[in-house]
PDB file of N, CA and C in Angstrom:
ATOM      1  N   UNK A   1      97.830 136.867 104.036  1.00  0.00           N
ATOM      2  CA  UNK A   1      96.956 135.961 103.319  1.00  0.00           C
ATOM      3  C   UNK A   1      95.679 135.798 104.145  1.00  0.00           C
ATOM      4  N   UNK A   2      94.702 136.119 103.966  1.00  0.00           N
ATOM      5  CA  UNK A   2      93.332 136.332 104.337  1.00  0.00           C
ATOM      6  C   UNK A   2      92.770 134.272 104.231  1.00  0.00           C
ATOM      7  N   UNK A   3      92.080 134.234 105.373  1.00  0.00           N
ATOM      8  CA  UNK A   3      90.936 132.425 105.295  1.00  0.00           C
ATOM      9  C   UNK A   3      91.077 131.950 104.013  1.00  0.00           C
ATOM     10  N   UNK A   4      90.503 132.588 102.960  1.00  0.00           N
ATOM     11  CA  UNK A   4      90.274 131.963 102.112  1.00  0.00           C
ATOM     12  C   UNK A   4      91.312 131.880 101.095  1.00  0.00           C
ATOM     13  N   UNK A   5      92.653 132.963 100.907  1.00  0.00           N
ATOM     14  CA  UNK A   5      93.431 132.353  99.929  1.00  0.00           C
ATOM     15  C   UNK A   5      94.362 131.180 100.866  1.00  0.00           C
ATOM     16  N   UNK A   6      94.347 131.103 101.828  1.00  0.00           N
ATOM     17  CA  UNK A   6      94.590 129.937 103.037  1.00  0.00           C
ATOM     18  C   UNK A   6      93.927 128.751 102.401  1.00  0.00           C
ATOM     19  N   UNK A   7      92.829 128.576 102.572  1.00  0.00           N
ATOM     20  CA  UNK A   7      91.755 127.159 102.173  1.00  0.00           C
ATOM     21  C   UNK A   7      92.083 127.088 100.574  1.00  0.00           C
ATOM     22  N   UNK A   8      92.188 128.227 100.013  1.00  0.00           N
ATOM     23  CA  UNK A   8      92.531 127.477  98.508  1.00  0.00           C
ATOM     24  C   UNK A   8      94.062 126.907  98.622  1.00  0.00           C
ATOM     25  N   UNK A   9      94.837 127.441  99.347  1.00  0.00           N
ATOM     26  CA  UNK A   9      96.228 127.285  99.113  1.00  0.00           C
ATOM     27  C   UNK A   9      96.401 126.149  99.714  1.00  0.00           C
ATOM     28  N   UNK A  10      95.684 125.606 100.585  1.00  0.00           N
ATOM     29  CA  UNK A  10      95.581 124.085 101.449  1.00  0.00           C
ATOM     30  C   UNK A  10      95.302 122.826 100.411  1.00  0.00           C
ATOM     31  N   UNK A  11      93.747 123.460  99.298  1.00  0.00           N
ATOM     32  CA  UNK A  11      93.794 122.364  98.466  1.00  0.00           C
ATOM     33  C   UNK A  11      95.058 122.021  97.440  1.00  0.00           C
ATOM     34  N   UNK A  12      95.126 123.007  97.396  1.00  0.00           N
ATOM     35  CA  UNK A  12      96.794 123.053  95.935  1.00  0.00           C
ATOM     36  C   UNK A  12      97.716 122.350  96.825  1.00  0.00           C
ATOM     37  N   UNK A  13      97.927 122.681  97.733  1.00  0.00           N
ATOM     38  CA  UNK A  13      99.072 121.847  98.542  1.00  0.00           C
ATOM     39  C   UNK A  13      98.552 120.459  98.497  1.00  0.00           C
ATOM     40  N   UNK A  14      97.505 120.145  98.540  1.00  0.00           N
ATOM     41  CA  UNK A  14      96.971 118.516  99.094  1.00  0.00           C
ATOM     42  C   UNK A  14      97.545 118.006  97.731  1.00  0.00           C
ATOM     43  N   UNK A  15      96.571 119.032  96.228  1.00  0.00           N
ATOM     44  CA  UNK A  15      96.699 118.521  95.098  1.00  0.00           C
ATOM     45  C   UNK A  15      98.332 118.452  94.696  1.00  0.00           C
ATOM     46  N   UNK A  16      99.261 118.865  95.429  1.00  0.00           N
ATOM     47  CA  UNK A  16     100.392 118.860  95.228  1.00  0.00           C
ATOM     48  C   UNK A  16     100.722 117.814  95.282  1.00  0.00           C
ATOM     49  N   UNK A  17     100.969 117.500  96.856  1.00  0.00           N
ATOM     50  CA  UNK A  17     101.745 116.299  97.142  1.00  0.00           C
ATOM     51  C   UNK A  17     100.667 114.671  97.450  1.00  0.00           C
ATOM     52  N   UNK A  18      99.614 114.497  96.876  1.00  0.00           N
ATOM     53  CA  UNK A  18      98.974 113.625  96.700  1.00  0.00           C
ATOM     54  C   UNK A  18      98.414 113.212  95.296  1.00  0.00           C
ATOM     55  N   UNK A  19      98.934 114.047  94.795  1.00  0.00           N
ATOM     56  CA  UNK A  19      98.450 114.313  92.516  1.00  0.00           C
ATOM     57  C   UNK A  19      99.868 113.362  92.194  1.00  0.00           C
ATOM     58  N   UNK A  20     101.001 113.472  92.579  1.00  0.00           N
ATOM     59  CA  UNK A  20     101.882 112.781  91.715  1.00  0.00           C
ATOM     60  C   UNK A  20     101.693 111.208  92.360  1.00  0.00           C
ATOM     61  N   UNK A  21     102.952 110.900  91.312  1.00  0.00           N
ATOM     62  CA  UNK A  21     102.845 109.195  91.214  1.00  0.00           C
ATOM     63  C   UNK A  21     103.121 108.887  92.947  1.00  0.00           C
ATOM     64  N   UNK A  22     103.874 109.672  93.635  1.00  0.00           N
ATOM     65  CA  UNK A  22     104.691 109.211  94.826  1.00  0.00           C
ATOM     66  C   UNK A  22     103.287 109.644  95.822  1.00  0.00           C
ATOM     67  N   UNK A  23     102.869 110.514  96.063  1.00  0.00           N
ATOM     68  CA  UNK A  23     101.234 110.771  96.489  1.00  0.00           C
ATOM     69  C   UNK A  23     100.746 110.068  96.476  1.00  0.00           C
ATOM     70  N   UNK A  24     100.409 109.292  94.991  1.00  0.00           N
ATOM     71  CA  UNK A  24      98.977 108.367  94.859  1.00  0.00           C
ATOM     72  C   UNK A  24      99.542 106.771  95.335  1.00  0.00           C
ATOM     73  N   UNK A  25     100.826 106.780  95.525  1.00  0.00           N
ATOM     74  CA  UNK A  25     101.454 105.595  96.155  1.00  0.00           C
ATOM     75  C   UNK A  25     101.390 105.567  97.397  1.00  0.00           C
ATOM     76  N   UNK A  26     101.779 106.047  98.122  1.00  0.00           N
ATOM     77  CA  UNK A  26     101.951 106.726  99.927  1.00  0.00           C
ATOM     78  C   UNK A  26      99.961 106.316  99.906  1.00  0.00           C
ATOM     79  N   UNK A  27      99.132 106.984  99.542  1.00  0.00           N
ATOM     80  CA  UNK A  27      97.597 107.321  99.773  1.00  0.00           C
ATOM     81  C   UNK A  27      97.043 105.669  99.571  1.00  0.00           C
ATOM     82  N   UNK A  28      97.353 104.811  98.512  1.00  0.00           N
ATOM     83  CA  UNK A  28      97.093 103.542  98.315  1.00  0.00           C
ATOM     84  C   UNK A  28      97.546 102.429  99.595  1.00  0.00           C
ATOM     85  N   UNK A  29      98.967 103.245 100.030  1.00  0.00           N
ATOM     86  CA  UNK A  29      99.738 102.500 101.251  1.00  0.00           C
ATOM     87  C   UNK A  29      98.919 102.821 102.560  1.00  0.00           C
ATOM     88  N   UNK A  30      98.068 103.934 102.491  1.00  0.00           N
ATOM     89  CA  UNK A  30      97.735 104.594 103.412  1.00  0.00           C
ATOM     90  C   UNK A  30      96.375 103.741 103.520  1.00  0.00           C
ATOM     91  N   UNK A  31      95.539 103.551 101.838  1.00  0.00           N
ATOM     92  CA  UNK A  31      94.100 102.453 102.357  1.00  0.00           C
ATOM     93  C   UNK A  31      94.429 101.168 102.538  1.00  0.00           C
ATOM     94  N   UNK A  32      95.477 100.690 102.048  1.00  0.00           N
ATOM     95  CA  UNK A  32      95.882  99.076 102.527  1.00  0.00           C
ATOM     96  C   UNK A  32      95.824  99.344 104.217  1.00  0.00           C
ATOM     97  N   UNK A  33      96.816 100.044 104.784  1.00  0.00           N
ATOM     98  CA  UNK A  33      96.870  99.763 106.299  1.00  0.00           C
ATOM     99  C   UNK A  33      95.468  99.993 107.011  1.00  0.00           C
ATOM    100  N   UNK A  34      94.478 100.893 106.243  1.00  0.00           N
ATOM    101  CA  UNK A  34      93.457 101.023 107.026  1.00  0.00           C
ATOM    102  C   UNK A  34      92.197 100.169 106.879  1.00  0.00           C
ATOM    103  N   UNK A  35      92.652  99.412 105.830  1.00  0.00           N
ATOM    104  CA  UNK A  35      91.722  98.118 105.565  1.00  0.00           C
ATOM    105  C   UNK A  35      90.946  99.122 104.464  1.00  0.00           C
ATOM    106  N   UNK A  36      90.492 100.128 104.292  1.00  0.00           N
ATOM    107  CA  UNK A  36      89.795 101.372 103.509  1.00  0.00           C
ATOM    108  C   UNK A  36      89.127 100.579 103.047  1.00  0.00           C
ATOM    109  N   UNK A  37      88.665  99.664 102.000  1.00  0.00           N
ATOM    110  CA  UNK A  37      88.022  99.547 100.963  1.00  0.00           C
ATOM    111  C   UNK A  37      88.013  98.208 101.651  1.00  0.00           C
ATOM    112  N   UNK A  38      87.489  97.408 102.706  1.00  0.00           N
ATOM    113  CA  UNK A  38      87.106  96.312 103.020  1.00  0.00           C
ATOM    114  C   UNK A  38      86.138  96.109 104.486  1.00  0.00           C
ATOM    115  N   UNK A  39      85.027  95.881 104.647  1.00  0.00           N
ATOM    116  CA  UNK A  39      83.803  95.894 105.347  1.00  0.00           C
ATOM    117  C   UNK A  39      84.771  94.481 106.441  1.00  0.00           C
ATOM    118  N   UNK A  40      85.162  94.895 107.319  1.00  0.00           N
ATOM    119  CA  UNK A  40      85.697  94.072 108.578  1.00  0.00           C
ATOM    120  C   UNK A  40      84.927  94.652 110.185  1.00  0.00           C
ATOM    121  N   UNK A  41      84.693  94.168 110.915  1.00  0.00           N
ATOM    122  CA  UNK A  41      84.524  94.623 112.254  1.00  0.00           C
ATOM    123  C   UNK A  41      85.251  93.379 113.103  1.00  0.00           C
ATOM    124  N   UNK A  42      86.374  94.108 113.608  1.00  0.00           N
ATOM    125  CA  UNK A  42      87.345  93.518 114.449  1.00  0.00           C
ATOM    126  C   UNK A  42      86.687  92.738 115.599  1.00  0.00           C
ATOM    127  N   UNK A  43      86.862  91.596 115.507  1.00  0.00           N
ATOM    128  CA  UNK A  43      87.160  91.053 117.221  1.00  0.00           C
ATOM    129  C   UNK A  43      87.714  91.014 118.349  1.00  0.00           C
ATOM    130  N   UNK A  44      87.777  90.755 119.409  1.00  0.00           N
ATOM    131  CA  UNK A  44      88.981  90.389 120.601  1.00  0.00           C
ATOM    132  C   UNK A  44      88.933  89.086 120.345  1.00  0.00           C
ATOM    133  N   UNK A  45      89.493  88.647 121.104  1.00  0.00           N
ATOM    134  CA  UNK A  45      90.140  87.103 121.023  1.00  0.00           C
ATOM    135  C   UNK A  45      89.237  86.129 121.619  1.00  0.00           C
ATOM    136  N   UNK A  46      87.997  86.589 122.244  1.00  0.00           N
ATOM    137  CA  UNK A  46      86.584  86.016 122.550  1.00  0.00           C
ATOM    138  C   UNK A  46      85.709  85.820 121.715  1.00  0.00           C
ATOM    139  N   UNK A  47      85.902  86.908 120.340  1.00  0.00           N
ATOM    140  CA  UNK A  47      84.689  86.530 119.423  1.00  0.00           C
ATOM    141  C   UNK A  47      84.100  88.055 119.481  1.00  0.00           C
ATOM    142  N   UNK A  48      83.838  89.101 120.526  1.00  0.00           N
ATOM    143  CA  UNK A  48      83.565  90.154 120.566  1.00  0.00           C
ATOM    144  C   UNK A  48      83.948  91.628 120.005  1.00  0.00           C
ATOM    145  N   UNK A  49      82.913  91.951 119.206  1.00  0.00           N
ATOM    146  CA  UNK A  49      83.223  92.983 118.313  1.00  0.00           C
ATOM    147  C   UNK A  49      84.585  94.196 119.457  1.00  0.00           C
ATOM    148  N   UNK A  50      85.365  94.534 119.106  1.00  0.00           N
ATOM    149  CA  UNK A  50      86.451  94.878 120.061  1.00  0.00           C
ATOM    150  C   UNK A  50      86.243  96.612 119.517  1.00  0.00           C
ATOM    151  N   UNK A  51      85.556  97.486 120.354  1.00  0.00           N
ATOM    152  CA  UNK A  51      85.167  99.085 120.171  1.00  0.00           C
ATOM    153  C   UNK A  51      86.325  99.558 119.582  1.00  0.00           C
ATOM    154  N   UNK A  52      87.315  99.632 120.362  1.00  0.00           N
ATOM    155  CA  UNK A  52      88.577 100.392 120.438  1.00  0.00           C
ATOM    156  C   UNK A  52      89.384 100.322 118.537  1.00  0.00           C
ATOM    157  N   UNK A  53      89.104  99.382 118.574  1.00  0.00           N
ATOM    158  CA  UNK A  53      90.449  98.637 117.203  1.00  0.00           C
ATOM    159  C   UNK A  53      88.992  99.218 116.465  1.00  0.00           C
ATOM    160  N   UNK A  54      87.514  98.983 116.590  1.00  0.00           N
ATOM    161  CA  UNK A  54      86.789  99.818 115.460  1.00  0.00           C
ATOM    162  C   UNK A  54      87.155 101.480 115.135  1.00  0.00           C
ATOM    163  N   UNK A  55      87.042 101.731 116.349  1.00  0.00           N
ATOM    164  CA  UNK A  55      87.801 103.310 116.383  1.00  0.00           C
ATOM    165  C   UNK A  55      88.485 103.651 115.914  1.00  0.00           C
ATOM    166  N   UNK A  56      89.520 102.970 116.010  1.00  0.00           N
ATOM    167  CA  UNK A  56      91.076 103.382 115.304  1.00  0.00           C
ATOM    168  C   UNK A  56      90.666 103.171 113.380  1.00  0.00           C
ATOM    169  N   UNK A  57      90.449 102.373 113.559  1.00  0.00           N
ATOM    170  CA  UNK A  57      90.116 102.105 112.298  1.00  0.00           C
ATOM    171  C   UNK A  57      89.385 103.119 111.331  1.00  0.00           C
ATOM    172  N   UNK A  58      88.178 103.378 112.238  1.00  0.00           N
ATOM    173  CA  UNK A  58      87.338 104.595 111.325  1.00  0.00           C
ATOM    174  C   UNK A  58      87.997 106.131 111.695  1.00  0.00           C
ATOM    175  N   UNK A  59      89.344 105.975 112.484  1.00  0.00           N
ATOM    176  CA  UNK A  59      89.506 107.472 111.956  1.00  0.00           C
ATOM    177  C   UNK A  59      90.846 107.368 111.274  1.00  0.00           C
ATOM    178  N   UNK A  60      91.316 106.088 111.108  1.00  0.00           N
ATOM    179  CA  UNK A  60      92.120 106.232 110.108  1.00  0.00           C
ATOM    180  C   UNK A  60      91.120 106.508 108.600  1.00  0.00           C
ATOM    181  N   UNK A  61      90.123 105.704 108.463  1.00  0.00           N
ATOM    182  CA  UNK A  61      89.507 105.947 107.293  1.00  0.00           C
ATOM    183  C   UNK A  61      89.341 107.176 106.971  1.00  0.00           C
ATOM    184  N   UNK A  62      88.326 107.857 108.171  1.00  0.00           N
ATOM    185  CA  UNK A  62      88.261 109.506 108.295  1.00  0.00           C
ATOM    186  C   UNK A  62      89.730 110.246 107.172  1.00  0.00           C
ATOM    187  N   UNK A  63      90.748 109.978 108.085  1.00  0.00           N
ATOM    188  CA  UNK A  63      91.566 111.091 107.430  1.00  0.00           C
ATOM    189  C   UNK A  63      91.970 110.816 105.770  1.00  0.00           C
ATOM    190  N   UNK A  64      91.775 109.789 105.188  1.00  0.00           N
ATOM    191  CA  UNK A  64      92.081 108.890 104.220  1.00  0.00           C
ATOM    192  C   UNK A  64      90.501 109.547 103.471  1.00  0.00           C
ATOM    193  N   UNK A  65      89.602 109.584 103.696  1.00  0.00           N
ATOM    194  CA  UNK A  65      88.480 110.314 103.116  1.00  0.00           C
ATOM    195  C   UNK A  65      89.062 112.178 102.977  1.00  0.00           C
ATOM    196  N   UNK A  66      89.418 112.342 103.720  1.00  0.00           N
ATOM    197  CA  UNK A  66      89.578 114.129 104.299  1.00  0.00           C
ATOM    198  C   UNK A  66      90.360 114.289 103.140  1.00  0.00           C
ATOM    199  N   UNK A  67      91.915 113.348 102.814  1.00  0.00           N
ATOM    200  CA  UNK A  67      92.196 113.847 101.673  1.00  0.00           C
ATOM    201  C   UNK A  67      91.907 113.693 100.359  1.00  0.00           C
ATOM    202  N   UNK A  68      90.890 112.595 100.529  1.00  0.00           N
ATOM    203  CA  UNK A  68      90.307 112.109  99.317  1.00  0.00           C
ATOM    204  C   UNK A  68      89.107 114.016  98.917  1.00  0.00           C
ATOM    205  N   UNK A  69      89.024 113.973  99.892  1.00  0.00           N
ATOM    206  CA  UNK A  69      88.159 115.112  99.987  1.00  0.00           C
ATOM    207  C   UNK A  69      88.766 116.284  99.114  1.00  0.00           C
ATOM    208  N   UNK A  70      89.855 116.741  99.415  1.00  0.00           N
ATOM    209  CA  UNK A  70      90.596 117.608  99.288  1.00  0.00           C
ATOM    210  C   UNK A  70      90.978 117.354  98.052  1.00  0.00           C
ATOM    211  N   UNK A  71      91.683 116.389  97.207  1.00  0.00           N
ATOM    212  CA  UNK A  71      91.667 116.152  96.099  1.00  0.00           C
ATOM    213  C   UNK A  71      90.569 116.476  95.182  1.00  0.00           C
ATOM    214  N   UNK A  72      89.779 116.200  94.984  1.00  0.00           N
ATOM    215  CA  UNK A  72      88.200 116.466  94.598  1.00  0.00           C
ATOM    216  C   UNK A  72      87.847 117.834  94.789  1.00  0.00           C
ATOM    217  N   UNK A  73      88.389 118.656  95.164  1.00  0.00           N
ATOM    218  CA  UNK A  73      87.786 120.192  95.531  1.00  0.00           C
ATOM    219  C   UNK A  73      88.528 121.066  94.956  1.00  0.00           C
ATOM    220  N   UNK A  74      87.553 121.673  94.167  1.00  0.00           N
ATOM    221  CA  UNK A  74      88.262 122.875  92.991  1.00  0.00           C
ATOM    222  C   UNK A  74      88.854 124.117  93.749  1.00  0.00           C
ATOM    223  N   UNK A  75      89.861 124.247  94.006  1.00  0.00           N
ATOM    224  CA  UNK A  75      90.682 125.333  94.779  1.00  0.00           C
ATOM    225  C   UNK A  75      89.592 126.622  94.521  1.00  0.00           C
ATOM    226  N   UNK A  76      89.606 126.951  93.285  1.00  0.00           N
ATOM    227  CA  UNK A  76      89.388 128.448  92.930  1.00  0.00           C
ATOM    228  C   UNK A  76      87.345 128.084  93.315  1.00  0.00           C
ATOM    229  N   UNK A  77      86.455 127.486  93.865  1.00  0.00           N
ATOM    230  CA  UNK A  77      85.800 127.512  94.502  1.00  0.00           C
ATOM    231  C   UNK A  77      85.443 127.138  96.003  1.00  0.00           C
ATOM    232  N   UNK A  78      86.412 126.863  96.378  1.00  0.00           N
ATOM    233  CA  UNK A  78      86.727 126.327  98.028  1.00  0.00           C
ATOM    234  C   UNK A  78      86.630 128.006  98.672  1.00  0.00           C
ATOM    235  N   UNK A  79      85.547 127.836  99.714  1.00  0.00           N
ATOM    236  CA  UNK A  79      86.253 128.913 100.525  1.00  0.00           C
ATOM    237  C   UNK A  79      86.057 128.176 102.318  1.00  0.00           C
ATOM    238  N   UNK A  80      87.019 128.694 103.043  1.00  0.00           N
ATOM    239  CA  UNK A  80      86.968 128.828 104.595  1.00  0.00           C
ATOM    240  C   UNK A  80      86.883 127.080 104.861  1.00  0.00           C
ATOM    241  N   UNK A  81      87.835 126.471 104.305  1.00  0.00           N
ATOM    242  CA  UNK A  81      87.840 124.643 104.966  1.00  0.00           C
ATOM    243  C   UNK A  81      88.842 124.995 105.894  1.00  0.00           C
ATOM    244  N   UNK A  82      88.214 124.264 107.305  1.00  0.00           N
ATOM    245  CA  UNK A  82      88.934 124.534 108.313  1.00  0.00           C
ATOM    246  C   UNK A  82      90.407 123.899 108.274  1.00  0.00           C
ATOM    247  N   UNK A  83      91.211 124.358 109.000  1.00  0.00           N
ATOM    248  CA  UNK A  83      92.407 123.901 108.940  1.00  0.00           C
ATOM    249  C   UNK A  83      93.102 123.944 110.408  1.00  0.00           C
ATOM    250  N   UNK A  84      92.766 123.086 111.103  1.00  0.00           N
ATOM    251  CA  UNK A  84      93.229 122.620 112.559  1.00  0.00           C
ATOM    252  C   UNK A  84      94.550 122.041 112.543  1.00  0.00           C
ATOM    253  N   UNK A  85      95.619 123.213 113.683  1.00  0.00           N
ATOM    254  CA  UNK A  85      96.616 123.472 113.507  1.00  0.00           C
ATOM    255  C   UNK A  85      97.339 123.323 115.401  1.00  0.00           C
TER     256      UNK A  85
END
C-alpha cells in the first residue's frame, strides 16, 4: 500500500470508528473533558493564569480538532496526511 492509499485508508478508519452513534458519543465525552467548546484560562490557587494546565488543555483540544479534521476530509481527495507512528 503506497502514502496515499495509507492517508485515504486513515480517513475511512477515523470515518469508521467516529461516524457511528458509539464514535460520536466517546468524541462528545472527549469535548466535555477538554472543556472544547468553553473559553476558560485556568488558574493556580493564587489567582495566576497556571501555563502548564493551559497546555494540557490546548493539546487535548488539538487532538479533538485532528479528528474533527479527519472526519471532514473526503478520503478519495486526501493525499499524504501524515501519520505519526
Amino acid at each position: 500500500m503506497n502514502e496515499d492509499d495509507k492517508a485515504r485508508q486513515l480517513v475511512i478508519d477515523y470515518k469508521q470508528t467516529f461516524g457511528t452513534r458509539y464514535g460520536k458519543r466517546v468524541l462528545e465525552h472527549l469535548k466535555l473533558m477538554a472543556n472544547f467548546n468553553v473559553a476558560v484560562v485556568p488558574n493556580d490557587h493564587n489567582g495566576k493564569i497556571d501555563a502548564l494546565e493551559v497546555m494540557r488543555q490546548e493539546g487535548m483540544r488539538s487532538v479533538i480538532i485532528g479528528i474533527e479534521t479527519m472526519l471532514n476530509t473526503d478520503p478519495s481527495e486526501e493525499k499524504g496526511i501524515q501519520n505519526e507512528q
